[in-house]
N, C-alpha and C. Protein backbone atom coordinates (compact mmCIF):
# COMPACT_ATOMS: atom_id res chain seq x y z
N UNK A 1 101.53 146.09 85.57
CA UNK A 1 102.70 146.42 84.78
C UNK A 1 103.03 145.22 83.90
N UNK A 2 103.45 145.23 82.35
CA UNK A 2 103.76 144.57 81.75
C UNK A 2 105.44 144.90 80.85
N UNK A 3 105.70 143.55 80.78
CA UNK A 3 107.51 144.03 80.28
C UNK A 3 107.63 143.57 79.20
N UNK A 4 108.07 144.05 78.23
CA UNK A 4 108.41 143.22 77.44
C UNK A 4 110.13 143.60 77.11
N UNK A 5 110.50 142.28 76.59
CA UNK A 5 112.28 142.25 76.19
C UNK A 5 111.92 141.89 74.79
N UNK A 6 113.09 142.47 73.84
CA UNK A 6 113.75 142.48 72.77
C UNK A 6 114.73 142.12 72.74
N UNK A 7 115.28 141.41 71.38
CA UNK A 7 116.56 140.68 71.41
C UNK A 7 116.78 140.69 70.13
N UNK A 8 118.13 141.40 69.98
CA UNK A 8 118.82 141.71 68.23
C UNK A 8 120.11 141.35 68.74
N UNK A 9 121.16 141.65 67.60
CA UNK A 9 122.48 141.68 67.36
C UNK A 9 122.99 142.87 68.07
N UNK A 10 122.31 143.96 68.56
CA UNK A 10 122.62 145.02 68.58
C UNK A 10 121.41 146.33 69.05
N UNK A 11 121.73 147.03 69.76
CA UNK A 11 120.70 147.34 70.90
C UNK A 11 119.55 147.98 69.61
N UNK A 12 119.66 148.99 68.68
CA UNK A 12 118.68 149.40 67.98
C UNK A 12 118.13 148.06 67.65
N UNK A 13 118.62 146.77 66.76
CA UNK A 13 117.73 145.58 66.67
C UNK A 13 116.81 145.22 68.03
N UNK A 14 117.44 145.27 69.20
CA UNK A 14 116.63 144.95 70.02
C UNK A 14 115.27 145.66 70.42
N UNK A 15 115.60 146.73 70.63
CA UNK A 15 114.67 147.85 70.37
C UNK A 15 113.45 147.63 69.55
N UNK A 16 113.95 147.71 68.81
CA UNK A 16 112.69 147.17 67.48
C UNK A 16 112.02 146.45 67.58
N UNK A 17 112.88 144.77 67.97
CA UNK A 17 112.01 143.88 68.52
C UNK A 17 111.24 144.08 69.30
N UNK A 18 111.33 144.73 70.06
CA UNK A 18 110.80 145.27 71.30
C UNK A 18 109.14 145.64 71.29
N UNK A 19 109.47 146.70 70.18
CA UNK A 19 108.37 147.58 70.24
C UNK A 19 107.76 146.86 68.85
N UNK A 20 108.09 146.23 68.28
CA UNK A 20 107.24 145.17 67.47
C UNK A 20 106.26 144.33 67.84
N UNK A 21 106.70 143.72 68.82
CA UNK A 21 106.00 142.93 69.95
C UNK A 21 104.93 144.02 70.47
N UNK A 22 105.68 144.83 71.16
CA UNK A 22 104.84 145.68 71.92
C UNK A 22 103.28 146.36 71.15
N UNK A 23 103.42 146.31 69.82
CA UNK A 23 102.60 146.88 68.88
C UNK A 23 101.89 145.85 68.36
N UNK A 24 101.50 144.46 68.91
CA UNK A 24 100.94 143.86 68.60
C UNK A 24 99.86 142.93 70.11
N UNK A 25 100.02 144.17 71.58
CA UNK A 25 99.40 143.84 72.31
C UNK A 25 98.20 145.45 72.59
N UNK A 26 97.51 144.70 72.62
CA UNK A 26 96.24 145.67 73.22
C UNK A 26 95.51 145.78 74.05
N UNK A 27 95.90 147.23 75.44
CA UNK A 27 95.37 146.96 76.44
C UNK A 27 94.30 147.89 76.93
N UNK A 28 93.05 147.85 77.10
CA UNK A 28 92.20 148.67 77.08
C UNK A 28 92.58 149.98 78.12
N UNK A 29 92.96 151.20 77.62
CA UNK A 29 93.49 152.24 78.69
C UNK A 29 95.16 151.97 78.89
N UNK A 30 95.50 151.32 78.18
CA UNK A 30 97.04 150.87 77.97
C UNK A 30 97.95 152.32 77.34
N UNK A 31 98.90 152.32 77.96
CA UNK A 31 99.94 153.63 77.13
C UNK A 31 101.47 152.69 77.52
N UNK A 32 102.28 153.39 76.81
CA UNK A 32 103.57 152.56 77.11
C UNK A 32 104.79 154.30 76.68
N UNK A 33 105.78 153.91 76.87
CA UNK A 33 106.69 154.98 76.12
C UNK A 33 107.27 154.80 75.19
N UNK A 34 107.61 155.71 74.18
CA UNK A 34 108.29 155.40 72.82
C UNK A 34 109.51 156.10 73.05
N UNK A 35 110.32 156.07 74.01
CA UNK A 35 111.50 156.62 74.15
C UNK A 35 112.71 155.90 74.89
N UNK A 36 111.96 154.65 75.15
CA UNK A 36 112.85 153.64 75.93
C UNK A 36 114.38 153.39 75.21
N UNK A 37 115.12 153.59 75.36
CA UNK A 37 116.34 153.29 75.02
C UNK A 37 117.38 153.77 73.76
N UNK A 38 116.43 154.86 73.20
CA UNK A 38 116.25 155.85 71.75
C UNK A 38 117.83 157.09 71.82
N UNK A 39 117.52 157.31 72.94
CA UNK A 39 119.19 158.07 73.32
C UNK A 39 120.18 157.44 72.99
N UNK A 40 120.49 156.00 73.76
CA UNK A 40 121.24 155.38 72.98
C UNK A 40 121.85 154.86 71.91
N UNK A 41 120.87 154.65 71.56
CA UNK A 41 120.60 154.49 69.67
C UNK A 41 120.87 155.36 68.66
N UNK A 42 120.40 156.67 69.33
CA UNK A 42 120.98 157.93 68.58
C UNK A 42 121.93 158.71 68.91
N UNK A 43 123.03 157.75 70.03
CA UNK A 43 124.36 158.24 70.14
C UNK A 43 124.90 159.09 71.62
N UNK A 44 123.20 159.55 71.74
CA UNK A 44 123.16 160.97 72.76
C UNK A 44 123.86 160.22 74.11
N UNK A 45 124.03 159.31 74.59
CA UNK A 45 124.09 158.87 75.74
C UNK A 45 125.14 157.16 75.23
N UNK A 46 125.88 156.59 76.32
CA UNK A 46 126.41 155.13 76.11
C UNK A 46 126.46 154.30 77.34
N UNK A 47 126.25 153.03 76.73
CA UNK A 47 126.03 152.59 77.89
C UNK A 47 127.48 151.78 78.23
């Protein structure tokens, strides 16, 4: 298992960071999710 953290002003910035990073590692047979924290971001849910 690998983690990665993001860090913005603000959770969509973080996010981003996130998966910026994340889109610049390559793991042979690697999958990850593109839905991590996206509810929030789009209102559906608060934390």
């Amino acid at each position: 298992m690998l983690s990665i953290v993001g860090v913005g002003d603000d959770l969509e910035a973080a996010r981003a960071d996130a998966y910026a990073t994340l889109g610049d590692i390559k793991l042979p047979g690697g999958h990850f999710r593109k839905d991590i924290g996206l509810a929030a971001v789009e209102g559906r849910i608060t934390l």
